[in-house]
C-alpha atoms as a PDB file:
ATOM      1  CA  UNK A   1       0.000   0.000   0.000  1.00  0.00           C
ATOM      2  CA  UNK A   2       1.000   3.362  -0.327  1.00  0.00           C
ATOM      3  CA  UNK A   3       1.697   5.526   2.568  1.00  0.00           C
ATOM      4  CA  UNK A   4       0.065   8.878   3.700  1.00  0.00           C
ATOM      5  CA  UNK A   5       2.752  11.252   3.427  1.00  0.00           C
ATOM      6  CA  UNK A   6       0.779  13.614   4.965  1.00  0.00           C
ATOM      7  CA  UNK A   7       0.950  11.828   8.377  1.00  0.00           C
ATOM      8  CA  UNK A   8       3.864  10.072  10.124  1.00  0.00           C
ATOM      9  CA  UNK A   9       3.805   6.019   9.100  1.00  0.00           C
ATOM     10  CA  UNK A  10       4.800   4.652  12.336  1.00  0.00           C
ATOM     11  CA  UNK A  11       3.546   6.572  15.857  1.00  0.00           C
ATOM     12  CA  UNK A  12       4.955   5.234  19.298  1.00  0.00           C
ATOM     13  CA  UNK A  13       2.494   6.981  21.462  1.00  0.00           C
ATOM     14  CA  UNK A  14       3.811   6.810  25.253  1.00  0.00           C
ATOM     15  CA  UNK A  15       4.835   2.971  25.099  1.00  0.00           C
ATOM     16  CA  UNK A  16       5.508   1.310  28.366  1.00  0.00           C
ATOM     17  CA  UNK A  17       6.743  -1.695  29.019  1.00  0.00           C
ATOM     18  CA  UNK A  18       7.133  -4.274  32.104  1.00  0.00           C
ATOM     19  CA  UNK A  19       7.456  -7.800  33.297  1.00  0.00           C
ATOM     20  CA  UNK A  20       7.320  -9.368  36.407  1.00  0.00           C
ATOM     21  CA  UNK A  21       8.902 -11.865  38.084  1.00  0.00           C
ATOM     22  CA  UNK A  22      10.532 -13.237  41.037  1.00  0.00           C
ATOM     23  CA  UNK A  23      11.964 -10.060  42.366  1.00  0.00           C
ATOM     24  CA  UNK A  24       9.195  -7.805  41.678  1.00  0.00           C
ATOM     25  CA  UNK A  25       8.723  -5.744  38.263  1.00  0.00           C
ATOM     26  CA  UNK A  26      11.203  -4.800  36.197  1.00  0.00           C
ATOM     27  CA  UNK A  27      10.487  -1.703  33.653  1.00  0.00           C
ATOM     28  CA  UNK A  28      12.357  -2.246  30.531  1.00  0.00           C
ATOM     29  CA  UNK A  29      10.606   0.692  28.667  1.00  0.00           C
ATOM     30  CA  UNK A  30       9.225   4.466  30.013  1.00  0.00           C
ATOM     31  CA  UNK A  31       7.324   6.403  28.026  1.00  0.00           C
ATOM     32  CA  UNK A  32       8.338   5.734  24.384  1.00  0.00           C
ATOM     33  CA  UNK A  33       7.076   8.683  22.592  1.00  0.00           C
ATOM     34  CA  UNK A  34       8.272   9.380  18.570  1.00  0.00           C
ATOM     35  CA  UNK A  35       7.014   9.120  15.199  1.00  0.00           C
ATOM     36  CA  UNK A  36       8.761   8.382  11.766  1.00  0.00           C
ATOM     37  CA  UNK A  37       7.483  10.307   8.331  1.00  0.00           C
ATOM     38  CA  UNK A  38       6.985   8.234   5.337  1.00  0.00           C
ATOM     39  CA  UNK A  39      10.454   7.481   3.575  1.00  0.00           C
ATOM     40  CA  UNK A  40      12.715   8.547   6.728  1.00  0.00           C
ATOM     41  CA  UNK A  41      14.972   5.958   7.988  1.00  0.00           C
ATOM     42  CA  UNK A  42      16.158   6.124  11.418  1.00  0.00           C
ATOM     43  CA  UNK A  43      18.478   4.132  13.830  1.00  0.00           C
ATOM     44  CA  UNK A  44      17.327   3.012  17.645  1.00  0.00           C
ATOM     45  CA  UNK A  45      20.937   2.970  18.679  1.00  0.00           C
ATOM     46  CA  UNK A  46      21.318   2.141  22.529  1.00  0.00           C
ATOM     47  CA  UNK A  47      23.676  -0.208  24.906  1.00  0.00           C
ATOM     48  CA  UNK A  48      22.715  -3.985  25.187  1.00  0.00           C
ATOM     49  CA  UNK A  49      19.753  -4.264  27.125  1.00  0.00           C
ATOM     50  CA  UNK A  50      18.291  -0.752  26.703  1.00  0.00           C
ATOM     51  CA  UNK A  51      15.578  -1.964  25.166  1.00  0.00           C
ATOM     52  CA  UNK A  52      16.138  -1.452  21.234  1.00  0.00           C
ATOM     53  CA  UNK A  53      14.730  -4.890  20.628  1.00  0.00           C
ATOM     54  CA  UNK A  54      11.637  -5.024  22.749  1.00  0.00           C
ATOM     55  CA  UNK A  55      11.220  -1.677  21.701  1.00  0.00           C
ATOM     56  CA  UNK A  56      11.053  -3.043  17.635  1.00  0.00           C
ATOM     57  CA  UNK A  57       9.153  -5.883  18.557  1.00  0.00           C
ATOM     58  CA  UNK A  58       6.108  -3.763  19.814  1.00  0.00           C
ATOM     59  CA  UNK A  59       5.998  -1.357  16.779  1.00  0.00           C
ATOM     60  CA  UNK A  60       6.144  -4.410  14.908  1.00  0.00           C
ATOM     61  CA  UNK A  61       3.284  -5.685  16.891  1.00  0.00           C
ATOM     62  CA  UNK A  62       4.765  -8.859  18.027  1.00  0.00           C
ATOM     63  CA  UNK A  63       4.772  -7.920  21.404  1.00  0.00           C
ATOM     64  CA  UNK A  64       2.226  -6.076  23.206  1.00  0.00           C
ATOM     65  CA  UNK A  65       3.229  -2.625  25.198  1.00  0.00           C
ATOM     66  CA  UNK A  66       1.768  -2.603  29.576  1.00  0.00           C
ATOM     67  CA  UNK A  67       0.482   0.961  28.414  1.00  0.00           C
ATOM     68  CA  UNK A  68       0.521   3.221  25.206  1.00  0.00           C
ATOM     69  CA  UNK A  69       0.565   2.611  21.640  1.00  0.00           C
ATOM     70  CA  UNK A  70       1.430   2.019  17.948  1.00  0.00           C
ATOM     71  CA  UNK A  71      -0.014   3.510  14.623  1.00  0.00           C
ATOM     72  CA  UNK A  72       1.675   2.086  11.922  1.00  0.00           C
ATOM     73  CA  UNK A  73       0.083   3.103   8.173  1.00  0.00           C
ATOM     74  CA  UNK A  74      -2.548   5.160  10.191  1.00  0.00           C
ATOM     75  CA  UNK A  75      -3.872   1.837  11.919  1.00  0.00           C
ATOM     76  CA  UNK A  76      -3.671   1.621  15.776  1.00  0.00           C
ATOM     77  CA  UNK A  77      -2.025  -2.015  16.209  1.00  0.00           C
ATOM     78  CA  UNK A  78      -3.252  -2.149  19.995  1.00  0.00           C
ATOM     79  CA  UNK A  79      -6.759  -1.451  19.011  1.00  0.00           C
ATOM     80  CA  UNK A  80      -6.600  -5.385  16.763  1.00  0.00           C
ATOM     81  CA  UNK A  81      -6.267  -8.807  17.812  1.00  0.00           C
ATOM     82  CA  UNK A  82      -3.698 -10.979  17.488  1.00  0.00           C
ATOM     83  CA  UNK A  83      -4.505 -12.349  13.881  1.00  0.00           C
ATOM     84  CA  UNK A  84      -5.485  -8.773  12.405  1.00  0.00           C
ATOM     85  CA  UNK A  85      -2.388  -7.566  13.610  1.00  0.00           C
ATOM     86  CA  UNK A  86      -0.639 -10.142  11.828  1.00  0.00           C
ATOM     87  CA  UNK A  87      -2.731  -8.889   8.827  1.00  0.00           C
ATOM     88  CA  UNK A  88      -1.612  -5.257   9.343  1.00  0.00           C
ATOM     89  CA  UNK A  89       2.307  -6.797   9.117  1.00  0.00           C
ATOM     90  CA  UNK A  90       1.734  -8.762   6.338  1.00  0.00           C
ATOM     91  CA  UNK A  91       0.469  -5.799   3.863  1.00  0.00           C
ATOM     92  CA  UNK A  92       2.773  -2.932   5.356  1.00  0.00           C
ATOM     93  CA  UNK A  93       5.926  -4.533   6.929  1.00  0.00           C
ATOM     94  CA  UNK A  94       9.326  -6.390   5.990  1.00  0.00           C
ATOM     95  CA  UNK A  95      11.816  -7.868   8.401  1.00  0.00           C
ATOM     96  CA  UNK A  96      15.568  -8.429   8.615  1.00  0.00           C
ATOM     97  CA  UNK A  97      16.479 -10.267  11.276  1.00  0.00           C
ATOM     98  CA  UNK A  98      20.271 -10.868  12.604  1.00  0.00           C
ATOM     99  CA  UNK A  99      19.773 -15.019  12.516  1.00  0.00           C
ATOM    100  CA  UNK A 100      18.488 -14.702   9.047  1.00  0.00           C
ATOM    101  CA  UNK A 101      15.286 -16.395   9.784  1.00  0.00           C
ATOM    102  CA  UNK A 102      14.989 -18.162   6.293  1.00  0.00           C
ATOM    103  CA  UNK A 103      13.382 -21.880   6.583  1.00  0.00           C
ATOM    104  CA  UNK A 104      15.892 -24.290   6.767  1.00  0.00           C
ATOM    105  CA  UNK A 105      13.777 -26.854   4.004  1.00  0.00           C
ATOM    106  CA  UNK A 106      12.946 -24.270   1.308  1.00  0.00           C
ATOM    107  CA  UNK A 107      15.814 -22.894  -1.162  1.00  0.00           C
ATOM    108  CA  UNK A 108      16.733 -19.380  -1.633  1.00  0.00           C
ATOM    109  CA  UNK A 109      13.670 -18.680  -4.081  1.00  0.00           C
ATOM    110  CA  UNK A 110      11.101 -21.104  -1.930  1.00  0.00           C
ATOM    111  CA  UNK A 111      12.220 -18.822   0.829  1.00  0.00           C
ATOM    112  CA  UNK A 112      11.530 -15.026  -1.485  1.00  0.00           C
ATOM    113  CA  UNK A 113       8.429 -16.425  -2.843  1.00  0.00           C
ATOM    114  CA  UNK A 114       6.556 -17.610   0.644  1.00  0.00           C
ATOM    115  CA  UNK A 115       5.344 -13.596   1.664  1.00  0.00           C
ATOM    116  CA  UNK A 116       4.225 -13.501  -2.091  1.00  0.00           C
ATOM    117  CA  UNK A 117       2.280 -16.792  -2.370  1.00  0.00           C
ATOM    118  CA  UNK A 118       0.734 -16.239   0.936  1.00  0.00           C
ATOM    119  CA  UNK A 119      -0.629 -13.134  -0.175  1.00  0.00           C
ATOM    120  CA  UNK A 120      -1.988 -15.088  -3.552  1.00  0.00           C
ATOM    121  CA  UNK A 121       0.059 -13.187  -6.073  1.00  0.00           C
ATOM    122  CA  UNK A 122       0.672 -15.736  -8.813  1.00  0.00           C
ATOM    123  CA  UNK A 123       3.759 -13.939 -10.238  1.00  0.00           C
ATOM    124  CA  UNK A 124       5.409 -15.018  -7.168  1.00  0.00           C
ATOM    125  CA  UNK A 125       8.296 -17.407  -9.078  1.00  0.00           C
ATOM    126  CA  UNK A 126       8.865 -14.515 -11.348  1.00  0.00           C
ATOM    127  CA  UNK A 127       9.028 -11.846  -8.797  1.00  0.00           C
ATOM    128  CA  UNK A 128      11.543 -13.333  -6.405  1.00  0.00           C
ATOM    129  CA  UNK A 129      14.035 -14.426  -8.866  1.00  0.00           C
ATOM    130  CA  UNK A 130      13.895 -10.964  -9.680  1.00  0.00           C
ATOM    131  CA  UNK A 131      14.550 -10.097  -6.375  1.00  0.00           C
ATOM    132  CA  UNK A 132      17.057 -12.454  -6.363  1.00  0.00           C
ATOM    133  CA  UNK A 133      19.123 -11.711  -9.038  1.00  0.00           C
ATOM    134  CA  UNK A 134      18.886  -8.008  -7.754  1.00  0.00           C
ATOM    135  CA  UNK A 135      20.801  -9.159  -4.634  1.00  0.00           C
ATOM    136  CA  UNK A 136      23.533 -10.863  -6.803  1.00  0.00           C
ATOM    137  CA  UNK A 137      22.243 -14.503  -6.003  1.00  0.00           C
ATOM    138  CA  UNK A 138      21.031 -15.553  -9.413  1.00  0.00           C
ATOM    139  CA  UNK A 139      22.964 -18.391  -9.562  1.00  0.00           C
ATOM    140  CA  UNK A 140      21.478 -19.955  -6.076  1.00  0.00           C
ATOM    141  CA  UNK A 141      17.857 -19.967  -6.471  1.00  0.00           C
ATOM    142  CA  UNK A 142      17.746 -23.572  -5.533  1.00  0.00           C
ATOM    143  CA  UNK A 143      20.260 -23.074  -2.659  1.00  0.00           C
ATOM    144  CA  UNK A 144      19.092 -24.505   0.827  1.00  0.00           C
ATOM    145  CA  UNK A 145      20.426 -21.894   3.519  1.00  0.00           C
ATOM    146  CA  UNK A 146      22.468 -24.599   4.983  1.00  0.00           C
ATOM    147  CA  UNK A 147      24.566 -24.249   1.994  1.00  0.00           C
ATOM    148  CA  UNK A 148      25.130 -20.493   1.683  1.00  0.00           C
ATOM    149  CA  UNK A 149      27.145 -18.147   3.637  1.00  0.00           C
ATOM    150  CA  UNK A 150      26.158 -16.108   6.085  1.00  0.00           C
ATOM    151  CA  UNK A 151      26.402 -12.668   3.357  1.00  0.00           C
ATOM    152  CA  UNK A 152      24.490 -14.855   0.919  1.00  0.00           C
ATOM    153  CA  UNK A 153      21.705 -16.117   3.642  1.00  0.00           C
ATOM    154  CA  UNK A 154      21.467 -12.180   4.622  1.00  0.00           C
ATOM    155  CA  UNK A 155      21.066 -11.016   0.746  1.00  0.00           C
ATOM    156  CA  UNK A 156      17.939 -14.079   0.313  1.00  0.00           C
ATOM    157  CA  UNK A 157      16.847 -12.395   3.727  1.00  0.00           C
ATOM    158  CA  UNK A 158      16.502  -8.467   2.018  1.00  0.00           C
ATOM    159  CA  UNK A 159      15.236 -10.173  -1.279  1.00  0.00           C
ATOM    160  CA  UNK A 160      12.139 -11.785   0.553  1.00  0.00           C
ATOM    161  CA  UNK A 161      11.931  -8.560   3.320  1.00  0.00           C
ATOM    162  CA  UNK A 162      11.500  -5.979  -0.148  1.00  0.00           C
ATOM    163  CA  UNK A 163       9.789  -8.290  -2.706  1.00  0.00           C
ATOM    164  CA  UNK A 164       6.607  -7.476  -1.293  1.00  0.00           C
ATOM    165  CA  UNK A 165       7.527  -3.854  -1.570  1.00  0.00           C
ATOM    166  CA  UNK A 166       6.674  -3.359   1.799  1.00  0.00           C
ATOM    167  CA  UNK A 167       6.065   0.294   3.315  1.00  0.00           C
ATOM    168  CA  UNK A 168       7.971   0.139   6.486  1.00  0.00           C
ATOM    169  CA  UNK A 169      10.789  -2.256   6.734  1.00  0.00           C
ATOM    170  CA  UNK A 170      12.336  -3.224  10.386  1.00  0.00           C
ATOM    171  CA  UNK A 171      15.429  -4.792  10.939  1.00  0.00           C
ATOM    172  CA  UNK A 172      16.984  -5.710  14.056  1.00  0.00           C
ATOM    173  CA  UNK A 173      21.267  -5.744  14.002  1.00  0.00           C
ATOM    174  CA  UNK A 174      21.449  -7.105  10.623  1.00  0.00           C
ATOM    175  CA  UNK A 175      24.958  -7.380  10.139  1.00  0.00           C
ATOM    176  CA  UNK A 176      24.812  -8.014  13.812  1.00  0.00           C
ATOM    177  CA  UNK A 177      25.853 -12.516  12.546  1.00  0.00           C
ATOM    178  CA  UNK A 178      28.619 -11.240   9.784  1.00  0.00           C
ATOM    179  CA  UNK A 179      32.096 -10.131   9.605  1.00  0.00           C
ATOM    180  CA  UNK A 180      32.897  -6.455   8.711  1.00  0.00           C
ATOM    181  CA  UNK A 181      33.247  -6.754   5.634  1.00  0.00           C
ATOM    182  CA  UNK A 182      30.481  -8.643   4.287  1.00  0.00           C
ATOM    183  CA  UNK A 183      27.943  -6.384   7.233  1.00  0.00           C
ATOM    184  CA  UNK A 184      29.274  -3.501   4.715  1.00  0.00           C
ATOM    185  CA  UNK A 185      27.864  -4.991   1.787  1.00  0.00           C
ATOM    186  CA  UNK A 186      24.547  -5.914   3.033  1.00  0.00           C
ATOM    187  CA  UNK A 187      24.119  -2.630   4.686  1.00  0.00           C
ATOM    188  CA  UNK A 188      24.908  -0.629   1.296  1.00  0.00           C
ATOM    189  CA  UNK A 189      22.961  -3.069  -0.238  1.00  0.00           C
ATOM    190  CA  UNK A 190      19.563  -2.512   1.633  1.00  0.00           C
ATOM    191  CA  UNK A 191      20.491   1.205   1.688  1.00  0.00           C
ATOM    192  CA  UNK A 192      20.243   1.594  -1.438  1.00  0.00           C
ATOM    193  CA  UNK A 193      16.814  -1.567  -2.143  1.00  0.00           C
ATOM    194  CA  UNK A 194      15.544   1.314   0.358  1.00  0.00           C
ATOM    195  CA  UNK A 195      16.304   4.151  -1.510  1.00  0.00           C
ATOM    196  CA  UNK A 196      15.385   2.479  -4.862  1.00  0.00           C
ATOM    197  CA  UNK A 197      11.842   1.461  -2.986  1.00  0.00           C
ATOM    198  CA  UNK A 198      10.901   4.725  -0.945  1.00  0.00           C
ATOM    199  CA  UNK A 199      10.527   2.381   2.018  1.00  0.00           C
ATOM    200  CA  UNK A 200      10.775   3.847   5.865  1.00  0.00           C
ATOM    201  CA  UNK A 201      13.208   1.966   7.327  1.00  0.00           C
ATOM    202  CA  UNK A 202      13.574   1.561  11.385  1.00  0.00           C
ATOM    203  CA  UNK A 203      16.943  -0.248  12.160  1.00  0.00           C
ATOM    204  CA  UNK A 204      18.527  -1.708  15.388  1.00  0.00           C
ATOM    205  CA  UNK A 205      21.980  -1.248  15.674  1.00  0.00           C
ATOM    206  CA  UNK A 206      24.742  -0.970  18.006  1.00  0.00           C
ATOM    207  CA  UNK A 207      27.339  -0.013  15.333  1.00  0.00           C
ATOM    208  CA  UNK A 208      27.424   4.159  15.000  1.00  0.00           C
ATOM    209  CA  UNK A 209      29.019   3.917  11.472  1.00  0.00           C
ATOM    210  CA  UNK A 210      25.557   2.286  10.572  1.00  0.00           C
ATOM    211  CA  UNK A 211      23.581   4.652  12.398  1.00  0.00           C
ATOM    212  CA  UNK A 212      25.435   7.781  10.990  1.00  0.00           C
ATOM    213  CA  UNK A 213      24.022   6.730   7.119  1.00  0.00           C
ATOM    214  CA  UNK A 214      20.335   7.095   8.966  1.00  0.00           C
ATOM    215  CA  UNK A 215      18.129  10.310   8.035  1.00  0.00           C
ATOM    216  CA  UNK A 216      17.994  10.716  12.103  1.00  0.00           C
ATOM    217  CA  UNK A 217      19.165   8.417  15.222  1.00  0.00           C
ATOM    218  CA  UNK A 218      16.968   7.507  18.777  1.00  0.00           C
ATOM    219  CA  UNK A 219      19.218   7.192  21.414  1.00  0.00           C
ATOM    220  CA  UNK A 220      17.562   4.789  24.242  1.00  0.00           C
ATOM    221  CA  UNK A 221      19.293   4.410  27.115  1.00  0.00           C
ATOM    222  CA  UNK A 222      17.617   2.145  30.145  1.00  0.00           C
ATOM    223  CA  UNK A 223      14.594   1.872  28.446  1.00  0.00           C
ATOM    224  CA  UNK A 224      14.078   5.654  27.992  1.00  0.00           C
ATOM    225  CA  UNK A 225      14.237   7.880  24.659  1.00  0.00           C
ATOM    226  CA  UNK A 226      16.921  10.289  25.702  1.00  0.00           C
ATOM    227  CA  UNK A 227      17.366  12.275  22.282  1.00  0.00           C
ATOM    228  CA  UNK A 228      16.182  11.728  18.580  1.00  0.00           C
END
């Protein structure tokens, strides 16, 4: 779909969240208050444990905030259930993921074609091995991930996150699983898939150099927004 410029595309509105356990409750974010224009990317850039994960997860809607919420393509995620959440994801939202997340018993172009095929397009084949051969793997559409490298499991990874063209794409550390120099290839490479797609795209990261090549950062430090 294509976004409202006239309104931000994702709005944390005064997310909170806590758990509880055997020493009491523990309050891993306070007051999460930002939004993100159409086409803007943007780093959360924090310490381990400060909450840039959980933080993701709940604008993604895959975890559920103790107070405040989400709009994300003008839809209030917190307002939905579970499954028309998951509907909201599917139509607006990629993912990149640091552990890949590709399944293990479909190749490289099984694995671009699932988002496509579950959302009945029936140019699915011929859209991911476009995708594919955009990332440089045209010669391992029928590639398990077991056999490719870590770079090459990444690349199948952007290919399946943009083939759907999403609207917002999320990804958590992606280079967090590779070595320098491949990280700097997939970065530049979903830079500029971003760039080519006018996508708004909401990274995790605790590498600055990454950050820095964001339209704008969001420091969060203990759970708490503390500039961007």
């Amino acid at each position: 779909m294509t976004p409202d410029t006239a309104s931000p595309i994702i709005a944390v509105e005064h997310v909170s969240k806590q758990v509880r356990d055997s020493t009491g409750t523990l309050t891993i974010l306070h007051d999460i208050d930002f939004t993100v224009p159409a086409r803007e990317s943007a780093a959360i850039v924090g310490a381990s444990g400060s909450g840039k994960s959980t933080l993701l997860s709940i604008i993604a809607g895959l975890d559920v905030p103790t107070s405040g919420t989400v709009h994300l393509a003008g839809t209030d995620l917190f307002a939905l259930d579970e499954d028309a959440r998951a509907a909201v994801r599917a139509r607006n939202v990629g993912f990149v993921f640091q552990s890949f997340q590709l399944l293990a018993n479909l190749t490289a172009l099984e694995n671009v074609m699932l988002p496509l095929e579950l959302m009945g397009r029936r140019d699915a084949r011929a859209q991911a091995t476009e995708m594919l051969g955009r990332v440089g793997l045209s010669q391992r559409l029928g590639h398990y991930p077991r056999v490719l490298s870590g770079g090459e499991q990444q690349r199948v990874a952007l290919a399946r996150a943009f083939v759907v063209r999403p609207a917002v794409l999320l990804a958590d550390e992606p280079t967090g699983s590779l070595d320098f120099a491949t990280g700097a290839t997939v970065m530049q490479l979903m830079f500029d898939l971003n760039r080519e797609a006018g996508t708004t795209l909401l990274l995790v990261t605790h590498d600055r150099e990454i950050a820095t090549r964001c339209d704008r950062q969001l420091h969060i430090e203990a759970g708490r927004l503390v500039a961007g």
